[in-house]
PDB file of N, CA and C in Angstrom:
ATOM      1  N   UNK A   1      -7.521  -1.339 -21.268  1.00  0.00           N
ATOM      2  CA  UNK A   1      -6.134  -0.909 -21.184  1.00  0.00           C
ATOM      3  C   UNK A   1      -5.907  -0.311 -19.796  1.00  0.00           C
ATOM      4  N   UNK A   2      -4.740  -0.528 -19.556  1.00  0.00           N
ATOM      5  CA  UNK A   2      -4.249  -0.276 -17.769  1.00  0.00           C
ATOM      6  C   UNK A   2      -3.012  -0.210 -17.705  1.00  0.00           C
ATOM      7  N   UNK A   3      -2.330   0.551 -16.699  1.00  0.00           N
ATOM      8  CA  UNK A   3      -1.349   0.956 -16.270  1.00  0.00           C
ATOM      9  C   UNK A   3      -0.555   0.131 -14.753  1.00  0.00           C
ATOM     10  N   UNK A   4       0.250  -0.718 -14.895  1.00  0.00           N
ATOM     11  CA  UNK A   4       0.427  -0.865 -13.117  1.00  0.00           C
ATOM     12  C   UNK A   4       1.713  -0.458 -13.255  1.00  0.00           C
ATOM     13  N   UNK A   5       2.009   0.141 -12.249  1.00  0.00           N
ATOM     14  CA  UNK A   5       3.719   0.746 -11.858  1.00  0.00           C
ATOM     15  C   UNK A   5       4.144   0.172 -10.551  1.00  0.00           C
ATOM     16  N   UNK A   6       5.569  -0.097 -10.395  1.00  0.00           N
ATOM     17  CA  UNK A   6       6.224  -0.949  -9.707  1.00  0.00           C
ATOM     18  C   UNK A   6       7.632  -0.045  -9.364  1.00  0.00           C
ATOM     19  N   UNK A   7       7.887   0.086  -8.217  1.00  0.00           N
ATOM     20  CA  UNK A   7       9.282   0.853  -8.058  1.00  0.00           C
ATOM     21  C   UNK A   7       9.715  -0.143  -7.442  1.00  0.00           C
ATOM     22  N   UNK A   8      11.385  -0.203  -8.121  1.00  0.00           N
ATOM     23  CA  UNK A   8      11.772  -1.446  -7.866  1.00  0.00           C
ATOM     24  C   UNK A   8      13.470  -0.117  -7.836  1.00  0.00           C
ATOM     25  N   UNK A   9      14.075  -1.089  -6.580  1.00  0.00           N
ATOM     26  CA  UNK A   9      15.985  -0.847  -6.421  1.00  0.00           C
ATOM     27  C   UNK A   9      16.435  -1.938  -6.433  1.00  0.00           C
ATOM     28  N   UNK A  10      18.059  -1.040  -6.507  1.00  0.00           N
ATOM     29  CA  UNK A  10      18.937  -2.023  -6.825  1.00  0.00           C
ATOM     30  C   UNK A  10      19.102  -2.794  -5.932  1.00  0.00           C
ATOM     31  N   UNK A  11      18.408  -3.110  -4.762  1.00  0.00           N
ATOM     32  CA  UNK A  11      18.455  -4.289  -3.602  1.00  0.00           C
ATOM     33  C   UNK A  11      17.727  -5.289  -4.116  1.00  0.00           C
ATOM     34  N   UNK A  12      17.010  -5.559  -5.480  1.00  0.00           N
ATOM     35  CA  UNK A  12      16.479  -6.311  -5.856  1.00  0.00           C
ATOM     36  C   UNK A  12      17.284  -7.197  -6.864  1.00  0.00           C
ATOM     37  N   UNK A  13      18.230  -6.517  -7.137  1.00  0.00           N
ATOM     38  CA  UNK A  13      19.387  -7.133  -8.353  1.00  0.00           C
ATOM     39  C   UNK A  13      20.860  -7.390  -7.139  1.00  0.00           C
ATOM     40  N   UNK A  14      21.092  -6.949  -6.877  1.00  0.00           N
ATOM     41  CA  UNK A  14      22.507  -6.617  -6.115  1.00  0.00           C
ATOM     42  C   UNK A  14      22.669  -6.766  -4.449  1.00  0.00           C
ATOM     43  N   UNK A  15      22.847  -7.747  -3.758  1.00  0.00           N
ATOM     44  CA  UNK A  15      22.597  -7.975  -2.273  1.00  0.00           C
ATOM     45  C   UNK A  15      23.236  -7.153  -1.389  1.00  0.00           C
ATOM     46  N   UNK A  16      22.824  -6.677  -0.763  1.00  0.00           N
ATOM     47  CA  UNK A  16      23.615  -5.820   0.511  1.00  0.00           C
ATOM     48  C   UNK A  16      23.516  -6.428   1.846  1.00  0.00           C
ATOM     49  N   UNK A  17      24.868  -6.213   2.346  1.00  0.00           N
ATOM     50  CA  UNK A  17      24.837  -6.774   4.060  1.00  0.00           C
ATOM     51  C   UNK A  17      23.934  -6.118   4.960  1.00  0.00           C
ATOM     52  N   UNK A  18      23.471  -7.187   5.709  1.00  0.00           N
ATOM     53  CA  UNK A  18      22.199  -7.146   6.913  1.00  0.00           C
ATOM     54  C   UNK A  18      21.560  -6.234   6.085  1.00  0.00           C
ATOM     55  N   UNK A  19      20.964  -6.885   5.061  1.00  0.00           N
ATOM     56  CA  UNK A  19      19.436  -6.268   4.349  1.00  0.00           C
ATOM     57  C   UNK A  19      18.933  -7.866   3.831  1.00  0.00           C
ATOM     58  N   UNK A  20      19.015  -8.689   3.803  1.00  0.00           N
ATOM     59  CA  UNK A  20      18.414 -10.308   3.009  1.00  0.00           C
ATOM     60  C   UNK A  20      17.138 -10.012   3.002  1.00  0.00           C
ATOM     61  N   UNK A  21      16.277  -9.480   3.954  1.00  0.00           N
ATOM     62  CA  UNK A  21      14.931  -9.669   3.905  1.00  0.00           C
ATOM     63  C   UNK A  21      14.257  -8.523   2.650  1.00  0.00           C
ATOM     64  N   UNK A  22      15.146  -7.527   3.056  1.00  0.00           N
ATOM     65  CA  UNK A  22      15.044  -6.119   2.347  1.00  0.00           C
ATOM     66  C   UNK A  22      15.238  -6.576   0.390  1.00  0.00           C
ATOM     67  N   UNK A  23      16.216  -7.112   0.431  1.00  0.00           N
ATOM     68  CA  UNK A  23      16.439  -7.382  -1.175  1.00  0.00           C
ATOM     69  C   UNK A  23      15.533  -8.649  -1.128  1.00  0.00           C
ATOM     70  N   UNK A  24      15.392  -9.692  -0.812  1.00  0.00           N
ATOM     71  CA  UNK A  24      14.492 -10.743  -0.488  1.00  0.00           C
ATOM     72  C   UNK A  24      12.868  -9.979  -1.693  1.00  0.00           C
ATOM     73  N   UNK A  25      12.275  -8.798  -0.529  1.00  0.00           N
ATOM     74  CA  UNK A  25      11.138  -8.174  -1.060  1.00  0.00           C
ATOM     75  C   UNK A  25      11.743  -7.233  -2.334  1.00  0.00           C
ATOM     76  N   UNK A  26      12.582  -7.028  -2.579  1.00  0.00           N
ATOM     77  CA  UNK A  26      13.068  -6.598  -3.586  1.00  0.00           C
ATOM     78  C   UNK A  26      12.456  -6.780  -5.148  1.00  0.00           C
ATOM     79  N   UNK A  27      13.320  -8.107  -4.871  1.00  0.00           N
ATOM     80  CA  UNK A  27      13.725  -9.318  -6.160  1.00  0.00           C
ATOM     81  C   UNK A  27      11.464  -9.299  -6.175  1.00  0.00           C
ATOM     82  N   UNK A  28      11.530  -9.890  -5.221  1.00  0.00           N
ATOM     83  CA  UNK A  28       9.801 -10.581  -5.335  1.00  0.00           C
ATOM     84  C   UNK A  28       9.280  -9.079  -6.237  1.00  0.00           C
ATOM     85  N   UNK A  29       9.299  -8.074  -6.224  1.00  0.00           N
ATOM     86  CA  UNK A  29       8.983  -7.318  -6.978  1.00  0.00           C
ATOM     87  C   UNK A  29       9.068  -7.649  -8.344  1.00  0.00           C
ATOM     88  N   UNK A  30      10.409  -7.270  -9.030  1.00  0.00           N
ATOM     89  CA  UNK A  30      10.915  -7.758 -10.343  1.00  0.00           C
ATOM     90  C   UNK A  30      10.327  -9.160 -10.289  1.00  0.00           C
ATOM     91  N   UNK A  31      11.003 -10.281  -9.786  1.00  0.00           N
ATOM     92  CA  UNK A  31      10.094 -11.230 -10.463  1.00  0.00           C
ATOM     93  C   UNK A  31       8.730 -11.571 -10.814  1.00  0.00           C
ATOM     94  N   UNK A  32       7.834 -10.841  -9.719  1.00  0.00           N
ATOM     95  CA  UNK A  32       6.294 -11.012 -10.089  1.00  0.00           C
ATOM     96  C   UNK A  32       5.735 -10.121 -11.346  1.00  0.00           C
ATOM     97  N   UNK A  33       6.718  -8.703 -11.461  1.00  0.00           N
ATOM     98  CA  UNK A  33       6.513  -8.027 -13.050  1.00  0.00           C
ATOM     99  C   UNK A  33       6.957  -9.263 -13.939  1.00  0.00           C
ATOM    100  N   UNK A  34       7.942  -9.848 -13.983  1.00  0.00           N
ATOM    101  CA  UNK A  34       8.273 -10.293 -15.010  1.00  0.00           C
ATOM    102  C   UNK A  34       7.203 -11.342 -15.562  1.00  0.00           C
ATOM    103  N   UNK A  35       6.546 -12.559 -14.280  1.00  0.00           N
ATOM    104  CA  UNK A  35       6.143 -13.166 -14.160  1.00  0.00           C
ATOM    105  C   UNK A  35       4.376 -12.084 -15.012  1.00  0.00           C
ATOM    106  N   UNK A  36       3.783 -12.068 -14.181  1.00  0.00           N
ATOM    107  CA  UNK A  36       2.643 -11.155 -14.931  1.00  0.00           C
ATOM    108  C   UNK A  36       2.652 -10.591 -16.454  1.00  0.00           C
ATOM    109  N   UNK A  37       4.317  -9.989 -16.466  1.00  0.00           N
ATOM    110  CA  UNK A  37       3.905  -9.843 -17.881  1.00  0.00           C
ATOM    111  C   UNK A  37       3.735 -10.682 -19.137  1.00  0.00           C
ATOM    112  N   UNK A  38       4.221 -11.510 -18.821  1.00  0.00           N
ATOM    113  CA  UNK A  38       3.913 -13.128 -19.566  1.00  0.00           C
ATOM    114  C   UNK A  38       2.600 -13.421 -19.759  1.00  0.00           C
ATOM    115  N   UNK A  39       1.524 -12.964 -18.624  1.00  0.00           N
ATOM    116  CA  UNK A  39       0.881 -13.547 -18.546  1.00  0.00           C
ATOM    117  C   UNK A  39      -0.538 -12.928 -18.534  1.00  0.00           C
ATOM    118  N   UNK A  40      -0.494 -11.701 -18.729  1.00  0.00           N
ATOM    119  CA  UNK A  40      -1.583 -10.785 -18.763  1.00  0.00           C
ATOM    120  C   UNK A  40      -2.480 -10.395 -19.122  1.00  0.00           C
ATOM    121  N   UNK A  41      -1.810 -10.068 -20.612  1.00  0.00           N
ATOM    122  CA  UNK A  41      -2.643 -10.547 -21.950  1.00  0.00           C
ATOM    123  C   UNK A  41      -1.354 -10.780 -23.348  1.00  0.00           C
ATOM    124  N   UNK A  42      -1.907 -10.467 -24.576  1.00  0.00           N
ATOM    125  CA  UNK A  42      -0.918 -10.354 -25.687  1.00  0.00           C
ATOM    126  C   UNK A  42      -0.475  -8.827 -26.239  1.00  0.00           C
ATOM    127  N   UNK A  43      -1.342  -8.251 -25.500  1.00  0.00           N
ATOM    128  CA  UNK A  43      -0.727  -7.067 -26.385  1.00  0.00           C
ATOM    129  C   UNK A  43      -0.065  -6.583 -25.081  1.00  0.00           C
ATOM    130  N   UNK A  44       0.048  -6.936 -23.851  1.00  0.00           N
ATOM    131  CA  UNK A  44       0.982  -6.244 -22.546  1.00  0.00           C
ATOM    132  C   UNK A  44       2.201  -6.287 -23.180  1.00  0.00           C
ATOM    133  N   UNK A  45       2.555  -4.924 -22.774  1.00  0.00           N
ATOM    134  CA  UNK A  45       4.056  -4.258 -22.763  1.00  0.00           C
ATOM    135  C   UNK A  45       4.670  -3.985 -21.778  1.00  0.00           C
ATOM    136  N   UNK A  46       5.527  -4.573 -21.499  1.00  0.00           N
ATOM    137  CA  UNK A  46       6.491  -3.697 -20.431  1.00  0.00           C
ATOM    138  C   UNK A  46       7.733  -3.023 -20.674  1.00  0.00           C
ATOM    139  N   UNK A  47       7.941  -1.600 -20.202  1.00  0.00           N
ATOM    140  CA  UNK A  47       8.126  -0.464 -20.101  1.00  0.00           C
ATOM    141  C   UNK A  47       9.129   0.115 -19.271  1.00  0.00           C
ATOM    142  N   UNK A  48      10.518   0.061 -19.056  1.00  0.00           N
ATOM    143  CA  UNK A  48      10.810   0.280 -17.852  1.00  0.00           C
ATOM    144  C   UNK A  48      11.175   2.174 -18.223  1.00  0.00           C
ATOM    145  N   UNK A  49      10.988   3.004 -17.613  1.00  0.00           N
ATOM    146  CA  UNK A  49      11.272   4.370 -17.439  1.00  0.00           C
ATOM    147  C   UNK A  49      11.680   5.198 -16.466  1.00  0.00           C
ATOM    148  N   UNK A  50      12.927   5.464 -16.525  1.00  0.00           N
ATOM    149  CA  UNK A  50      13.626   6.183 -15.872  1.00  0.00           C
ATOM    150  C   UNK A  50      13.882   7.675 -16.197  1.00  0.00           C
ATOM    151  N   UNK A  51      13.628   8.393 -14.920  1.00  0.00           N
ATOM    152  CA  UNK A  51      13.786   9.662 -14.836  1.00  0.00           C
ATOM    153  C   UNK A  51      15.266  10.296 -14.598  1.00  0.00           C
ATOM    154  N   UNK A  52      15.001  11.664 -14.789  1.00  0.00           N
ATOM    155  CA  UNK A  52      15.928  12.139 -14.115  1.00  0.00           C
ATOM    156  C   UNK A  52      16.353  12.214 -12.387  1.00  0.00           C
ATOM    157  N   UNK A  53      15.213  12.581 -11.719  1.00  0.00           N
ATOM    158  CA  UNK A  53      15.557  12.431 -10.005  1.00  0.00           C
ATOM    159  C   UNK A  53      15.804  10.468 -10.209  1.00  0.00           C
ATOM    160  N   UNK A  54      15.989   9.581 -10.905  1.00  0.00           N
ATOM    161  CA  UNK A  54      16.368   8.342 -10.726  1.00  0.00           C
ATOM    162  C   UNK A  54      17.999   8.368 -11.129  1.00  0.00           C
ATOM    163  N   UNK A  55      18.155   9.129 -12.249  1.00  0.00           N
ATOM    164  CA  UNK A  55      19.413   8.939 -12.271  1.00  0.00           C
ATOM    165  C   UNK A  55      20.305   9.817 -10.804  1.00  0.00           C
ATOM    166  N   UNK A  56      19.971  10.746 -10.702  1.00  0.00           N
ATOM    167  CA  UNK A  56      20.635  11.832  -9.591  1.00  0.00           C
ATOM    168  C   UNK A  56      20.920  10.689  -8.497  1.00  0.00           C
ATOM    169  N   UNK A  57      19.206  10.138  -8.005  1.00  0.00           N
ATOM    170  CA  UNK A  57      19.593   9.158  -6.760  1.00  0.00           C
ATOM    171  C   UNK A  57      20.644   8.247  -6.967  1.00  0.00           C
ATOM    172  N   UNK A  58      20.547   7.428  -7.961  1.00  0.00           N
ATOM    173  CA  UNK A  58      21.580   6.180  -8.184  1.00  0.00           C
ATOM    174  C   UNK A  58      22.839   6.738  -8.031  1.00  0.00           C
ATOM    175  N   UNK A  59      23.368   7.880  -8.604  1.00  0.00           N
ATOM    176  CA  UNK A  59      24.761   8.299  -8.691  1.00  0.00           C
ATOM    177  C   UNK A  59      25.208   8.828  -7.462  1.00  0.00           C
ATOM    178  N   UNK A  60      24.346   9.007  -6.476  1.00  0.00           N
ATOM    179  CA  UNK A  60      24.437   9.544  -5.094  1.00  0.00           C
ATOM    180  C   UNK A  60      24.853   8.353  -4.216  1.00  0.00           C
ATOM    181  N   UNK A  61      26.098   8.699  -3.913  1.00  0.00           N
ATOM    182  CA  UNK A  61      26.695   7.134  -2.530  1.00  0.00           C
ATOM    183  C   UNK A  61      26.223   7.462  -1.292  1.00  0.00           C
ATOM    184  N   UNK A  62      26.232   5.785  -0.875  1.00  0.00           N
ATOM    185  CA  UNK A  62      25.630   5.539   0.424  1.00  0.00           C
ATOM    186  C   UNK A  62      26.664   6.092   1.389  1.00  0.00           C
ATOM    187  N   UNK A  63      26.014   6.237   2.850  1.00  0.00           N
ATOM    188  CA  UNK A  63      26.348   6.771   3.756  1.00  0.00           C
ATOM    189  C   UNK A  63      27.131   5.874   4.341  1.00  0.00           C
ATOM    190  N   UNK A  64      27.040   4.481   4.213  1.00  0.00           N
ATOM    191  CA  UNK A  64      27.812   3.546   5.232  1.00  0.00           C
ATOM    192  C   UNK A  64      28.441   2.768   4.393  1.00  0.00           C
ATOM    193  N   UNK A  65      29.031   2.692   3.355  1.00  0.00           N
ATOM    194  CA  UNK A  65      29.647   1.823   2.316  1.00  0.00           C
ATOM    195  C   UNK A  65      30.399   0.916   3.072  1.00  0.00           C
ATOM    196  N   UNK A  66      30.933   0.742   4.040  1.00  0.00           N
ATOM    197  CA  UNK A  66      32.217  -0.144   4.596  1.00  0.00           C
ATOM    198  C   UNK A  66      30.789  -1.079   5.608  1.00  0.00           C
ATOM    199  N   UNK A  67      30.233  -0.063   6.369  1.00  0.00           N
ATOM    200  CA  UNK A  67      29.539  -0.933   6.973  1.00  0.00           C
ATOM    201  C   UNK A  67      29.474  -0.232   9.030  1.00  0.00           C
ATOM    202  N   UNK A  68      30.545   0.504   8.815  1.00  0.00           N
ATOM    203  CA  UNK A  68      31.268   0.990  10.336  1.00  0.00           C
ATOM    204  C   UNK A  68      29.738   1.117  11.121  1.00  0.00           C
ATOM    205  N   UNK A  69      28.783   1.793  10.089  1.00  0.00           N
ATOM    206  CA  UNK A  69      28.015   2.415  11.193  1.00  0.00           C
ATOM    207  C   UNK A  69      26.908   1.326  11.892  1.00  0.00           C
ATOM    208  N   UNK A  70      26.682   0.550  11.287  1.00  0.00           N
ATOM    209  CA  UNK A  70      25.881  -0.885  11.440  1.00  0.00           C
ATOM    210  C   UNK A  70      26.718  -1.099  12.694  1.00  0.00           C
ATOM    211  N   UNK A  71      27.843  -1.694  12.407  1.00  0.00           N
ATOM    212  CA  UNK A  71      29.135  -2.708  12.894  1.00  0.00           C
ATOM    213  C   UNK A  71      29.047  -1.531  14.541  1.00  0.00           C
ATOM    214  N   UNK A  72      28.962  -0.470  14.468  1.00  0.00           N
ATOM    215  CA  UNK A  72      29.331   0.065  15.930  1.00  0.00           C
ATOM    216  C   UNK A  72      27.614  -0.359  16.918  1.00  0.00           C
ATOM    217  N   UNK A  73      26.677  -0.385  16.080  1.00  0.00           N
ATOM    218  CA  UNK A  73      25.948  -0.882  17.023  1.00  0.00           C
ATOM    219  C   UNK A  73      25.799  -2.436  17.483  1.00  0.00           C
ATOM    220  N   UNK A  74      26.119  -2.870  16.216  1.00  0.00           N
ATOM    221  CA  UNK A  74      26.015  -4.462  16.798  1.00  0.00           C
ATOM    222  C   UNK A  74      26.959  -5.071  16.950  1.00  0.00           C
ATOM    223  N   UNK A  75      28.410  -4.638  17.306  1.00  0.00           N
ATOM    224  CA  UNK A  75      29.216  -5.685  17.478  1.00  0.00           C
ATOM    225  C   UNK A  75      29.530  -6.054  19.080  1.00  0.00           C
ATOM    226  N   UNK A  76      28.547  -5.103  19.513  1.00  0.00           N
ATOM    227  CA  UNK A  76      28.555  -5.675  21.306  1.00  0.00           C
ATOM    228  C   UNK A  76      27.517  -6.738  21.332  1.00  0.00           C
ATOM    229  N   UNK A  77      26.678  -6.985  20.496  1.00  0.00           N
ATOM    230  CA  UNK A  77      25.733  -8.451  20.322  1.00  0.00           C
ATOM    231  C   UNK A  77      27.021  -9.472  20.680  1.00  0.00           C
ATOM    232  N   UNK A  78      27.920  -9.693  20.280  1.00  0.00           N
ATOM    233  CA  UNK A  78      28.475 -10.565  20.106  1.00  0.00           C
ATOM    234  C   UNK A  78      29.743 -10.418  21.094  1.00  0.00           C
ATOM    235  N   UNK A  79      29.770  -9.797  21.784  1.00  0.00           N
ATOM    236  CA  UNK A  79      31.147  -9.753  22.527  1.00  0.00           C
ATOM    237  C   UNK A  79      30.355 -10.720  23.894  1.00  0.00           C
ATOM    238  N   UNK A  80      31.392 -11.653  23.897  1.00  0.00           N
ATOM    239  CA  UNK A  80      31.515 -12.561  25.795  1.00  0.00           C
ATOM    240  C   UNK A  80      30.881 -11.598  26.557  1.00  0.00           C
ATOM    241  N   UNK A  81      30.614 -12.132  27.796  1.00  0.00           N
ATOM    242  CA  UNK A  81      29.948 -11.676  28.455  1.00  0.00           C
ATOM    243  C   UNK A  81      30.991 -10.808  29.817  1.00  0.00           C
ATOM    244  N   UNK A  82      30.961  -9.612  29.637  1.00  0.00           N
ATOM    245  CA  UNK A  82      31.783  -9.184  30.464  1.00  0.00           C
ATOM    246  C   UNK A  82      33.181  -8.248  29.897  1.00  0.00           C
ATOM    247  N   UNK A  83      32.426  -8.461  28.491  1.00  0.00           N
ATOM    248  CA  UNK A  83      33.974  -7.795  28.178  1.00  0.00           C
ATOM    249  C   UNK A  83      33.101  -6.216  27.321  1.00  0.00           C
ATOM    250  N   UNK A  84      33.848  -5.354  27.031  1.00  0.00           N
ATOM    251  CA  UNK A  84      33.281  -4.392  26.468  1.00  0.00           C
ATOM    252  C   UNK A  84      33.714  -4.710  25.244  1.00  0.00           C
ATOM    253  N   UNK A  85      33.531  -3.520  24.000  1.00  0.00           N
ATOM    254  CA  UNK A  85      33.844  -3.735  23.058  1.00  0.00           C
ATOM    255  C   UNK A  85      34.951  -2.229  22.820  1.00  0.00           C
TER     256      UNK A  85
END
């Protein structure tokens, strides 16, 4: 009998801008639990358990919801050459 634990976010269910790679390794989390537990043995259980500091975090909003703060560093990537932003 054994224990493996897996912390998995919501970048694994739910995509966020300029993160693909980030939820990408996400998802590969969840799916390889899911995948394993199929396959482990017969009496494997899986378990998902959530705490309290899990609920606090989730209900806590992000800092950049629109995106501004990303967008002020990189939108001079893309400006012509010569022009400011």
């Amino acid at each position: 009998m054994g224990l493996h634990a897996a912390v998995e976010m919501v970048g694994g269910v739910v995509g966020h801008p300029f993160a693909g790679a980030y939820c990408d390794a996400k998802f590969a989390v969840e799916g390889f639990m899911q995948s394993v537990s199929t396959v482990a043995s017969e009496d494997f259980v899986v378990r998902r358990q959530k705490s309290d500091a899990v609920r606090r975090f989730v209900t806590t909003p992000l800092a950049d919801l629109d995106g501004s703060r990303v967008w002020s560093v990189t939108k001079q990537w893309i400006q012509p050459d010569g022009e400011t932003a």
